[in-house]
N, C-alpha and C. Protein backbone atom coordinates (compact mmCIF):
# COMPACT_ATOMS: atom_id res chain seq x y z
N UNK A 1 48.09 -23.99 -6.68
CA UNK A 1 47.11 -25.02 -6.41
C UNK A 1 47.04 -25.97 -7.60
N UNK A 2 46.71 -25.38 -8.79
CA UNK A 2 47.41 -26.43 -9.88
C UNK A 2 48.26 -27.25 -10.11
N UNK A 3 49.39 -26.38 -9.58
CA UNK A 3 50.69 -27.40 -9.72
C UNK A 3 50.50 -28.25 -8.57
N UNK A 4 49.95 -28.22 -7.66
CA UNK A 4 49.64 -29.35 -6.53
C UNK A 4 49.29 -30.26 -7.10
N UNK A 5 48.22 -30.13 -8.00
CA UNK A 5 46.58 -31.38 -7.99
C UNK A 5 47.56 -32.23 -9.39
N UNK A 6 48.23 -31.14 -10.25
CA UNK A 6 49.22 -32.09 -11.22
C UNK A 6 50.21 -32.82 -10.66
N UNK A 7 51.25 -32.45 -9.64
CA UNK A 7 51.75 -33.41 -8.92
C UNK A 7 51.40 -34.27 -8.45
N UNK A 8 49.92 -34.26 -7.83
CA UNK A 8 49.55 -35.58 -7.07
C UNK A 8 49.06 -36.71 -7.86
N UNK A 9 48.26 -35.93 -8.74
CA UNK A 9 47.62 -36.64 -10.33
C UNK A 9 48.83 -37.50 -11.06
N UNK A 10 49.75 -36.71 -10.93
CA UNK A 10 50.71 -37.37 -11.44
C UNK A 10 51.20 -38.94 -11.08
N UNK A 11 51.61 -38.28 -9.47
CA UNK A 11 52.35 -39.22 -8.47
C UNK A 11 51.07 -40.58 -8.23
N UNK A 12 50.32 -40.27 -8.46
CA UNK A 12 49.09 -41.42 -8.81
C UNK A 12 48.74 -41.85 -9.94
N UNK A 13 49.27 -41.18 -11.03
CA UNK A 13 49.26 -41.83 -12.48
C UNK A 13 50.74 -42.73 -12.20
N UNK A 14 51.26 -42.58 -11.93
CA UNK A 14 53.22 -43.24 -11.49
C UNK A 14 52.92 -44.32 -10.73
N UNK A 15 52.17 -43.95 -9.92
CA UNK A 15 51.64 -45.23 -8.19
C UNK A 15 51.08 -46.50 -9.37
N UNK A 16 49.91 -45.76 -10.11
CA UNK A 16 48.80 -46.49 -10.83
C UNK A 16 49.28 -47.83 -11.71
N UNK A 17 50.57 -47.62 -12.29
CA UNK A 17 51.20 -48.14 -12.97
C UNK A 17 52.07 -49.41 -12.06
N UNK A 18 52.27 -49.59 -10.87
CA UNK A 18 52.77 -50.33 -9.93
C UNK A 18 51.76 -51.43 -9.48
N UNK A 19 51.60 -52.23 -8.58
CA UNK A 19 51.00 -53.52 -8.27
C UNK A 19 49.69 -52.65 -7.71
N UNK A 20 48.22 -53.18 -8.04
CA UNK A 20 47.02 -52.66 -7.43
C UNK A 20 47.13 -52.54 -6.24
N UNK A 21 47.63 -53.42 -5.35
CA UNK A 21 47.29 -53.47 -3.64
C UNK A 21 48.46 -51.96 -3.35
N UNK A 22 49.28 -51.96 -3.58
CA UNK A 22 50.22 -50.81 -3.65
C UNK A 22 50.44 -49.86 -3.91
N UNK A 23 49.63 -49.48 -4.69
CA UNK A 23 49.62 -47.96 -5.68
C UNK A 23 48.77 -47.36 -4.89
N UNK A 24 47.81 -47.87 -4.01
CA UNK A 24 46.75 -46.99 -3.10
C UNK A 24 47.51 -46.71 -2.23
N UNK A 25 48.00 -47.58 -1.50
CA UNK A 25 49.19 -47.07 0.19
C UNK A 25 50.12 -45.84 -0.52
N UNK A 26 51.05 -46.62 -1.35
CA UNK A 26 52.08 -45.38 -1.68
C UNK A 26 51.89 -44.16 -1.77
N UNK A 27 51.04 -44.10 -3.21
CA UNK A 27 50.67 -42.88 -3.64
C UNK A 27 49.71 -41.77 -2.05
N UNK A 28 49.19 -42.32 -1.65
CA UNK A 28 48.53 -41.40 -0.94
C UNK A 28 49.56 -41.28 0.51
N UNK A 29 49.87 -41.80 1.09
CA UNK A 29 51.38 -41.91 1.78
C UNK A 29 52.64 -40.54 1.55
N UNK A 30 52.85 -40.99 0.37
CA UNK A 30 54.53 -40.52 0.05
C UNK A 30 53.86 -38.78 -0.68
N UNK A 31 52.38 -38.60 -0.92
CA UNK A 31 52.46 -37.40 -1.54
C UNK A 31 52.32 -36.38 -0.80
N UNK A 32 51.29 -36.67 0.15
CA UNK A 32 51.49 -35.22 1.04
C UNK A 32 52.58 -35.15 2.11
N UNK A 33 53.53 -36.07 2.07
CA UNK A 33 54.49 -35.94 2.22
C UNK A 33 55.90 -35.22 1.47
N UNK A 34 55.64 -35.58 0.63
CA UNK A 34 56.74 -35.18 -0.03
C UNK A 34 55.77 -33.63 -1.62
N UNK A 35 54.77 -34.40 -1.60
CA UNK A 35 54.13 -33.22 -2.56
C UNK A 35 53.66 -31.93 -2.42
N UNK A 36 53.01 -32.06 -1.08
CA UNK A 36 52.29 -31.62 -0.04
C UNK A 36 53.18 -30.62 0.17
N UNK A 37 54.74 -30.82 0.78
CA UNK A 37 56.12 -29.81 1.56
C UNK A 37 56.77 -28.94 0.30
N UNK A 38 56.72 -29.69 -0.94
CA UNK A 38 57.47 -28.93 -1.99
C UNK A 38 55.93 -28.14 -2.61
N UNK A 39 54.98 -28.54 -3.02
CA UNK A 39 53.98 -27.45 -3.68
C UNK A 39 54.14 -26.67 -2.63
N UNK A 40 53.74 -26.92 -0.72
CA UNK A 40 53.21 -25.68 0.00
C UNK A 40 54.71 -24.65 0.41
N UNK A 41 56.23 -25.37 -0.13
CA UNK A 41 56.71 -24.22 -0.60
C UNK A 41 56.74 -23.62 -1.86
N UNK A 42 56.85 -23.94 -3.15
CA UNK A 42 55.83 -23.68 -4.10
C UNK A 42 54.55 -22.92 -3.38
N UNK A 43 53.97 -23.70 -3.43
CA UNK A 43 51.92 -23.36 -2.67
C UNK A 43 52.46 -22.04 -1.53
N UNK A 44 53.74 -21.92 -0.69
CA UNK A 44 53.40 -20.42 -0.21
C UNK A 44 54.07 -19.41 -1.46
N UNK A 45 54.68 -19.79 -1.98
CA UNK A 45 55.12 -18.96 -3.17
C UNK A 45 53.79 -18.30 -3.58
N UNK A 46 52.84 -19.43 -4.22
CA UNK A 46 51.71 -19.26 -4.64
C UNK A 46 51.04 -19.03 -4.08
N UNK A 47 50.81 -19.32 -2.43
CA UNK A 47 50.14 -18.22 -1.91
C UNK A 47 50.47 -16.97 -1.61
N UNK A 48 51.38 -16.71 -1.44
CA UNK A 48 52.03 -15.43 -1.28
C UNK A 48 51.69 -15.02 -2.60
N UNK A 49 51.73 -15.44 -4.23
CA UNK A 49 51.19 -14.42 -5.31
C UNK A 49 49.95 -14.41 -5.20
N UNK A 50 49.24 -15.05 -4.33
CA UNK A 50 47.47 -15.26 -4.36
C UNK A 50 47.73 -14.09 -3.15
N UNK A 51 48.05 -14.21 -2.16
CA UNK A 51 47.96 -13.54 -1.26
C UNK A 51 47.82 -11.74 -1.80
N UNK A 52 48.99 -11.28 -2.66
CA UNK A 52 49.35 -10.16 -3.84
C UNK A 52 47.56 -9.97 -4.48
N UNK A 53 47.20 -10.99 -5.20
CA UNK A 53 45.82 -10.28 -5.59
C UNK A 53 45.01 -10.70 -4.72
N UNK A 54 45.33 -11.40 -3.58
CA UNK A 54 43.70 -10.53 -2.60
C UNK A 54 43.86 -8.93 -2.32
N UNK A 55 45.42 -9.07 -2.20
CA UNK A 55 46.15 -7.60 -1.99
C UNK A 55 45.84 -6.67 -3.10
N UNK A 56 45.66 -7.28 -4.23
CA UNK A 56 45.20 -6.45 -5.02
C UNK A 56 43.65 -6.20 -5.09
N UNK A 57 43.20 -7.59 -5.11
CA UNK A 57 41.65 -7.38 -5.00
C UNK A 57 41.06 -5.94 -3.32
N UNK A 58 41.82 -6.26 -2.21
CA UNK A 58 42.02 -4.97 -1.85
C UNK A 58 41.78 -3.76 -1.47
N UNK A 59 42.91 -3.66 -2.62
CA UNK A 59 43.69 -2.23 -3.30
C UNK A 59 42.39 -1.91 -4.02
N UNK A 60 41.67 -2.97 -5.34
CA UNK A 60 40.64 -2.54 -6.01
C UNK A 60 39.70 -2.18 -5.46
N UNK A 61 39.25 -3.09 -4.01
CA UNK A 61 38.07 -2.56 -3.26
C UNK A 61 38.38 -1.35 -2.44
N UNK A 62 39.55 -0.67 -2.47
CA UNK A 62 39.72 0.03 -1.94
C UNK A 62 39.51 1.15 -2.46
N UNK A 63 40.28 1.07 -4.24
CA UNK A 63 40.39 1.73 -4.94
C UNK A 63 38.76 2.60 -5.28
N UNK A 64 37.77 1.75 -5.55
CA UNK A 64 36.71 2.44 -5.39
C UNK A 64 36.30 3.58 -4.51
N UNK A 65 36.90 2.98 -2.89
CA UNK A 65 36.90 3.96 -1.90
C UNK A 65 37.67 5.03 -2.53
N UNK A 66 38.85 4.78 -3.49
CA UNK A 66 40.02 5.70 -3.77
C UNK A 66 39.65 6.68 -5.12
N UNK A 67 38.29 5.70 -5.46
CA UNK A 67 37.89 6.69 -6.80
C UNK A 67 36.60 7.28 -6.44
N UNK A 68 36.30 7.58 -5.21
CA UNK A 68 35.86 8.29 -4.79
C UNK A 68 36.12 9.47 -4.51
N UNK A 69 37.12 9.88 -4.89
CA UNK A 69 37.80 11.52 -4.91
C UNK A 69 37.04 11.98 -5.24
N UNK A 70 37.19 13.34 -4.59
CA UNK A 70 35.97 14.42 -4.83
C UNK A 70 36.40 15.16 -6.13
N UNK A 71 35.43 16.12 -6.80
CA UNK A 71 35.97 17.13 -7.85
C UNK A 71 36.25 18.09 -7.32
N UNK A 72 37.88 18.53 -7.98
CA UNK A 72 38.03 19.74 -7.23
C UNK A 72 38.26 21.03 -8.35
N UNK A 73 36.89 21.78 -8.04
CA UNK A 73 36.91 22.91 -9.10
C UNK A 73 38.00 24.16 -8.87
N UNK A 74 38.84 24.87 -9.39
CA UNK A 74 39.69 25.65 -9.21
C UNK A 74 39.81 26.83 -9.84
N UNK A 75 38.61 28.35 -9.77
CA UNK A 75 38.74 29.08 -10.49
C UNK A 75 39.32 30.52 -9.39
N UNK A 76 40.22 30.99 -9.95
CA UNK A 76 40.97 32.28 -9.61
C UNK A 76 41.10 31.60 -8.10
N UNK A 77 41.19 32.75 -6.52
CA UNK A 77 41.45 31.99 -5.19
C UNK A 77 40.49 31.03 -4.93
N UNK A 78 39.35 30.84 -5.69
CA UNK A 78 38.01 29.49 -5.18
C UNK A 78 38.97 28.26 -5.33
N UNK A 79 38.43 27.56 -4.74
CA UNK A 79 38.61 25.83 -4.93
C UNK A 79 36.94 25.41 -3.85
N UNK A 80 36.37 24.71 -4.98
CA UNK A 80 35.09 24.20 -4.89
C UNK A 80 35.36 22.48 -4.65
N UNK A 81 34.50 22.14 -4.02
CA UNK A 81 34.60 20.63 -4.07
C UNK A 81 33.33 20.07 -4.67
N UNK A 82 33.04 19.36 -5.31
CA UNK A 82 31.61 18.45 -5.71
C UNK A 82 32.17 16.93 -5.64
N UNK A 83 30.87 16.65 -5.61
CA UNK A 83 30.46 15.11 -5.66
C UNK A 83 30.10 14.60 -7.03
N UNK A 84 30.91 13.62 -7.14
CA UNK A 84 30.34 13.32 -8.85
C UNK A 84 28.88 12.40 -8.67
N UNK A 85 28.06 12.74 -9.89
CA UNK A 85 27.16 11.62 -10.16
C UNK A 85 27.43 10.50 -10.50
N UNK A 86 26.34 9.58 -10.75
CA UNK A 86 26.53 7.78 -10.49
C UNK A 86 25.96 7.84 -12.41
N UNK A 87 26.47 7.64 -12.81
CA UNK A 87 26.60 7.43 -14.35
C UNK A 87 27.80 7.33 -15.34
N UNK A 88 27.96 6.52 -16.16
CA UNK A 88 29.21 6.42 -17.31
C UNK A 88 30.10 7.72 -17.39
N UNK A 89 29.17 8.87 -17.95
CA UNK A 89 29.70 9.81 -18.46
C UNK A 89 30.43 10.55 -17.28
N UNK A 90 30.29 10.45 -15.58
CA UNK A 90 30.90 11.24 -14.93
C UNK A 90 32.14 10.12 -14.65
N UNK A 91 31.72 9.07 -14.87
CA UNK A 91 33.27 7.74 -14.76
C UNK A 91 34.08 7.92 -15.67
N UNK A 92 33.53 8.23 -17.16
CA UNK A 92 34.70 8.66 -17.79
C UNK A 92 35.32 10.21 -17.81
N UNK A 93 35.03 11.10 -17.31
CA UNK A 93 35.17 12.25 -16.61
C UNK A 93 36.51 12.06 -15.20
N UNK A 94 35.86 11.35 -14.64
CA UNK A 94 36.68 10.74 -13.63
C UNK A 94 37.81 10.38 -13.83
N UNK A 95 37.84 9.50 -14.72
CA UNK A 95 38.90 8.66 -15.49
C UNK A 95 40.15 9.77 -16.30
N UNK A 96 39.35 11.00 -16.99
CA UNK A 96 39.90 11.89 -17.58
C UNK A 96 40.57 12.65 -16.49
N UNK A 97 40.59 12.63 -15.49
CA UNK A 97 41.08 13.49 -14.58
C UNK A 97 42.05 12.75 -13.96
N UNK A 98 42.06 11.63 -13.64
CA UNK A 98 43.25 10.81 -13.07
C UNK A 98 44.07 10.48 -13.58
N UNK A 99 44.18 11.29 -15.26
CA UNK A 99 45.58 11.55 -15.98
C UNK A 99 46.44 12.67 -15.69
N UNK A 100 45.20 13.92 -15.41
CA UNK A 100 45.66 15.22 -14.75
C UNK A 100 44.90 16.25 -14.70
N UNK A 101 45.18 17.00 -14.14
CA UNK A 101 43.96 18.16 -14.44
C UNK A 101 43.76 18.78 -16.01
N UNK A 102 42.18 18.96 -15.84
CA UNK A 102 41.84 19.88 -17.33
C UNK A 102 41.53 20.77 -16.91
N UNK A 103 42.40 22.36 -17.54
CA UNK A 103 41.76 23.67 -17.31
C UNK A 103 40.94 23.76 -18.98
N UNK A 104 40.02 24.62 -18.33
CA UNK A 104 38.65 24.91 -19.98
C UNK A 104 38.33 26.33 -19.29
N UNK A 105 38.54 27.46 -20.45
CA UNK A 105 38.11 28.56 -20.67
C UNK A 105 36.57 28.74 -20.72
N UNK A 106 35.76 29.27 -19.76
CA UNK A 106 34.34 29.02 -19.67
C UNK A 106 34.18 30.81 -19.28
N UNK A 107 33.03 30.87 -19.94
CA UNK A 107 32.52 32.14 -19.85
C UNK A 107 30.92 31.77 -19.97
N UNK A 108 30.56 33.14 -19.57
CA UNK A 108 28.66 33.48 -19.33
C UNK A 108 27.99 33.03 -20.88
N UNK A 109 26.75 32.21 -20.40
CA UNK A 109 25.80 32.01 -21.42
C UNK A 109 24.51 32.14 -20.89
N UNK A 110 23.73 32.53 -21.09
CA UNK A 110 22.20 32.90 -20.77
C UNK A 110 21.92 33.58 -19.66
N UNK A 111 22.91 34.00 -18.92
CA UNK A 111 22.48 34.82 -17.85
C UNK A 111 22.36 33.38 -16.39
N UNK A 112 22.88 32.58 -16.88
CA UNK A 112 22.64 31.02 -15.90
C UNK A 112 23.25 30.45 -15.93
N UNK A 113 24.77 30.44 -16.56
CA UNK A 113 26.06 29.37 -16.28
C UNK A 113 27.56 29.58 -16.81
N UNK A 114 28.18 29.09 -17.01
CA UNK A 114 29.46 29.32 -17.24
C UNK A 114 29.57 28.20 -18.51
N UNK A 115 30.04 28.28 -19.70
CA UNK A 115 30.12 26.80 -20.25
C UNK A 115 31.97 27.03 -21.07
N UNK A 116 31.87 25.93 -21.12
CA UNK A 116 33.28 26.13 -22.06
C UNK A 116 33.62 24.58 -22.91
N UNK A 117 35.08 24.89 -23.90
CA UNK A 117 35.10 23.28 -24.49
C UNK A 117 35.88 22.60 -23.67
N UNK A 118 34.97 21.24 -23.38
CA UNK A 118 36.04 20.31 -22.56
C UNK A 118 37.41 19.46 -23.53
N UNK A 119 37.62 19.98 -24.66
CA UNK A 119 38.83 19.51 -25.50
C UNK A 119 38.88 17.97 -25.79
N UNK A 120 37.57 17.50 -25.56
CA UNK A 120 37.41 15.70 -25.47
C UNK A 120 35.89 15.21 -25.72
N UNK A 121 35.61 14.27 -26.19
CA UNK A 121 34.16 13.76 -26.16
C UNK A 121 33.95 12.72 -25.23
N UNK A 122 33.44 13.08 -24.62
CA UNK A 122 32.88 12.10 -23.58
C UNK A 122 31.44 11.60 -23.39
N UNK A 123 31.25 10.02 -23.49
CA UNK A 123 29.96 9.69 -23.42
C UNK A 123 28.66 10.15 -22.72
N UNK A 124 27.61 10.60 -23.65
CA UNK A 124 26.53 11.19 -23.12
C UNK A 124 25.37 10.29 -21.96
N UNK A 125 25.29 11.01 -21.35
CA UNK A 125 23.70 10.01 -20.72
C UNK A 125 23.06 10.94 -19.99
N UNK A 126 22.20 11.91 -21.08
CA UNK A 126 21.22 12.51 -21.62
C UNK A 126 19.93 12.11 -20.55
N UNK A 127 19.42 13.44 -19.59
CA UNK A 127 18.11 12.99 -19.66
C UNK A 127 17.24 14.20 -19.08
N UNK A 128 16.14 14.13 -19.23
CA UNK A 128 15.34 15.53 -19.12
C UNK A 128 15.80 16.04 -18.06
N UNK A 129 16.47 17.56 -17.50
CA UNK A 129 16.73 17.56 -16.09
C UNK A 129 16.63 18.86 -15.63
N UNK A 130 15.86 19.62 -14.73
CA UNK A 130 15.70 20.86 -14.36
C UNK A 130 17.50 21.42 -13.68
N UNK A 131 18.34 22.11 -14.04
CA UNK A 131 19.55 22.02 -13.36
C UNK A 131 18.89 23.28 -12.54
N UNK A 132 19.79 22.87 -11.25
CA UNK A 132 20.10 24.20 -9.94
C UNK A 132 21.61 24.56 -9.97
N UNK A 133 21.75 25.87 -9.17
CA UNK A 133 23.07 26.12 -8.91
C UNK A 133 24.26 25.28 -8.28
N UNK A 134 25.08 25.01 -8.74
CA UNK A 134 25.93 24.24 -8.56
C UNK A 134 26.41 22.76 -9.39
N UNK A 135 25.22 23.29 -10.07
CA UNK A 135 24.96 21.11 -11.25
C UNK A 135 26.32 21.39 -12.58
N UNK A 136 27.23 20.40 -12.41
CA UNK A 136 28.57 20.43 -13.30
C UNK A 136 27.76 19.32 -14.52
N UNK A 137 27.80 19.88 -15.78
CA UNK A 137 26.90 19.41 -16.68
C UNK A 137 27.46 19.47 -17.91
N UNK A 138 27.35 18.03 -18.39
CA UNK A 138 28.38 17.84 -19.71
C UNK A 138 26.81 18.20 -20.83
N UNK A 139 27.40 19.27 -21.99
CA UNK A 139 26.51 19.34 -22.80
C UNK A 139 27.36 19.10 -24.22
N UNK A 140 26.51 18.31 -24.55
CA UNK A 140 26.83 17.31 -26.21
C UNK A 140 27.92 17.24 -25.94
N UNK A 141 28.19 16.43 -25.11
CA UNK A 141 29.61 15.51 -25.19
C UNK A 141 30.73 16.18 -25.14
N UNK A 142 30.67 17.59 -25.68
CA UNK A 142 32.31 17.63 -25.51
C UNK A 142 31.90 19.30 -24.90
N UNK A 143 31.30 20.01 -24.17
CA UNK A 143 31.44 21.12 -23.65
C UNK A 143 30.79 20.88 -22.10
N UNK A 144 31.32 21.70 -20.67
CA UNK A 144 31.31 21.58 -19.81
C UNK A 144 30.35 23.04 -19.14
N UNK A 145 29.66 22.93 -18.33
CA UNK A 145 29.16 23.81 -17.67
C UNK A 145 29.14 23.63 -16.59
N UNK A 146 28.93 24.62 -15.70
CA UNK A 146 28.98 24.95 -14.25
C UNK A 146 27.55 26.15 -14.20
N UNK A 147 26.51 25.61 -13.72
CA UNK A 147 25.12 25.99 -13.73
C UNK A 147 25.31 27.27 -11.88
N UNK A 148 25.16 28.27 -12.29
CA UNK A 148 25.25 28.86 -11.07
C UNK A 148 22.76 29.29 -10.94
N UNK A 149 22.49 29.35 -12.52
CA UNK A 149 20.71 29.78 -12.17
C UNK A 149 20.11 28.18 -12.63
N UNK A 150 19.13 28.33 -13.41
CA UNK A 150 18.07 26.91 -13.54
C UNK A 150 17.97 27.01 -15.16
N UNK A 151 17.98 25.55 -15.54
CA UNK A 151 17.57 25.60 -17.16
C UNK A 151 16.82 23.83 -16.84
N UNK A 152 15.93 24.15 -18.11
CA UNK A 152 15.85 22.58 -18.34
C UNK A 152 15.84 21.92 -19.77
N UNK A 153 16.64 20.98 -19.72
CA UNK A 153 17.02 20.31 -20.70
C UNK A 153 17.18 19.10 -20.76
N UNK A 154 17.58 18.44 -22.37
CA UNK A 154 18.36 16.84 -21.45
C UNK A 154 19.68 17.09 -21.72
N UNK A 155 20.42 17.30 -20.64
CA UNK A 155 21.53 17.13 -19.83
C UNK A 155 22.10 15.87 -19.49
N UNK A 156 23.29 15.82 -19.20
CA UNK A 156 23.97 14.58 -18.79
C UNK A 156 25.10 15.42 -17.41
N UNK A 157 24.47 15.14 -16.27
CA UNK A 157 24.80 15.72 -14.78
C UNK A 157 26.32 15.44 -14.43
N UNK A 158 27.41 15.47 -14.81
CA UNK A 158 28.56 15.37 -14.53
C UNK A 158 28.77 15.20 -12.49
N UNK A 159 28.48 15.97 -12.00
CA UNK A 159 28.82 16.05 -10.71
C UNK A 159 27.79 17.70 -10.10
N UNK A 160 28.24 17.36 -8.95
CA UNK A 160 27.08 18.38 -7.82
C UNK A 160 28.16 19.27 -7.39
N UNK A 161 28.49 20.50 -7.34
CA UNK A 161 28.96 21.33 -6.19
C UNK A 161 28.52 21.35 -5.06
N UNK A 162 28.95 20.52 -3.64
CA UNK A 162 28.70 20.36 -2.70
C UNK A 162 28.19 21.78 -2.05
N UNK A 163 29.00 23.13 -1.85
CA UNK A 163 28.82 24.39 -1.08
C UNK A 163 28.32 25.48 -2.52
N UNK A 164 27.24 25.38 -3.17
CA UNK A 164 26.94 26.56 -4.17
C UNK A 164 27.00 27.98 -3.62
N UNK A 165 27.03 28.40 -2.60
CA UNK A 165 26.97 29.53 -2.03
C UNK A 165 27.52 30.43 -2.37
N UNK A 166 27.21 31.44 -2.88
CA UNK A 166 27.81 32.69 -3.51
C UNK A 166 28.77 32.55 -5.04
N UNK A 167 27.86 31.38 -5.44
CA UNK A 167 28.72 30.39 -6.73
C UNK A 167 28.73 31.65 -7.77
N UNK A 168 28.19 32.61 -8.27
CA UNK A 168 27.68 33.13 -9.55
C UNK A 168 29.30 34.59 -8.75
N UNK A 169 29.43 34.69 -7.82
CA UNK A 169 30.47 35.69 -6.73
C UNK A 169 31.73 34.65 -7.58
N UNK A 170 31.92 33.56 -6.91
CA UNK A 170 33.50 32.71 -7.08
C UNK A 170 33.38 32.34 -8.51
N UNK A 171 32.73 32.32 -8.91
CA UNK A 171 32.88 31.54 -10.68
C UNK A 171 33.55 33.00 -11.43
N UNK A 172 33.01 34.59 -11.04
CA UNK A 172 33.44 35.73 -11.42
C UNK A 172 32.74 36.11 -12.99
N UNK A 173 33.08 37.08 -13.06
CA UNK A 173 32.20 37.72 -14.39
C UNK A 173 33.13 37.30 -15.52
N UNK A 174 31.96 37.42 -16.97
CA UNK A 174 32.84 37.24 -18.17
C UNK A 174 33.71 35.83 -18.20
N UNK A 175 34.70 36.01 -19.02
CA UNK A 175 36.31 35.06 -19.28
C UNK A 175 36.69 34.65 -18.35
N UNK A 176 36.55 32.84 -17.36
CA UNK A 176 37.79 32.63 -16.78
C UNK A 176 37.90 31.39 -16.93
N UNK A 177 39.19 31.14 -16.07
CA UNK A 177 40.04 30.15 -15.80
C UNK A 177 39.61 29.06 -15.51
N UNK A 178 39.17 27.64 -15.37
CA UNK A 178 38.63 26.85 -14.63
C UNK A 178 39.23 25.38 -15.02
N UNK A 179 39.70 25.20 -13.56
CA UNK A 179 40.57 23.62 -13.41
C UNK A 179 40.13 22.86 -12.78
N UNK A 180 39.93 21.58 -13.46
CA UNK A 180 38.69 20.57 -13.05
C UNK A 180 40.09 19.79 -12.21
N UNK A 181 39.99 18.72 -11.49
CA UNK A 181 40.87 17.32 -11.05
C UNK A 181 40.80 17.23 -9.92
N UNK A 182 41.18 15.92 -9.39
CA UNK A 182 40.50 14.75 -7.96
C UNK A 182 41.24 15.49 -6.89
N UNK A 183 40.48 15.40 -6.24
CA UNK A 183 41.48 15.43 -4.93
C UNK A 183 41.04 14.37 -3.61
């Protein structure tokens, strides 16, 4: 579209320079003729790369739909699904996972969760919060829990376990395994 409005700008700076009564007929005449056929092949070029980022724009609006992947928790035969929360810290969580999965060694703390190190710091957003079974909960930035009883604290809510049911059964006793990533 640029290179259009400079061609015509042009071809009327060129006209402009010719006899007054003349430079108006010509120029507007001979350009969308001749300016008009070469930009709009050019101009489908360019629309066709405009066309690419609506295609991309999209892809991006899509992509949201696409970063909407669920969390998929993975300890021993379980695979859990949750819903992430609407805050920074579960976007960059998110973000950490669409490099690849993170497994974190999480074991029993208080008789109410599983916690372990998430091997990364990730931005906090902290706020007073009674957790229930199933609440995936980043504590000080760089350690991860999986809340199967209730605590309250300020917490920063990573994501929800959609089905908690028999969570404190599938999470298992003591030392395990646990692989966070999208599906």
């Amino acid at each position: 579209m640029t290179k259009l409005l400079c061609v015509l700008l042009a071809a009327l700076g060129l006209s402009a320079c010719g006899t007054a009564g003349e430079a108006p007929a010509d120029p507007v005449t001979p350009p969308p003729q001749v300016s008009v056929e070469e930009p709009e092949s050019t101009g489908s070029d360019t629309s066709e790369a405009s066309e690419p980022s609506d295609t991309a724009g999209s892809a991006a609006e899509s992509e949201p739909g696409a970063e909407e992947p669920t969390l998929k928790i993975t300890v021993g035969d379980y695979e859990l699904t949750a819903t992430f929360a609407d805050n920074p810290s579960a976007e960059e969580f998110r973000e950490l996972l669409a490099q690849g999965p993170v497994t974190v060694t999480m074991e029993d703390y208080g008789g109410f969760e599983k916690v372990g190190p998430l091997g990364t710091m990730l931005t906090r957003s902290d706020t007073q919060i009674t957790t229930e079974p199933g609440d995936v909960i980043l504590y000080q930035g760089n350690q991860i829990t999986i809340y199967y009883g209730t605590n309250s604290w300020n917490f920063t809510r990573l994501a929800r376990i959609d089905d908690p049911t028999d969570l404190l059964e599938k999470l298992g006793e003591g030392i395990v395994q646990v692989t966070f990533s999208l599906s």
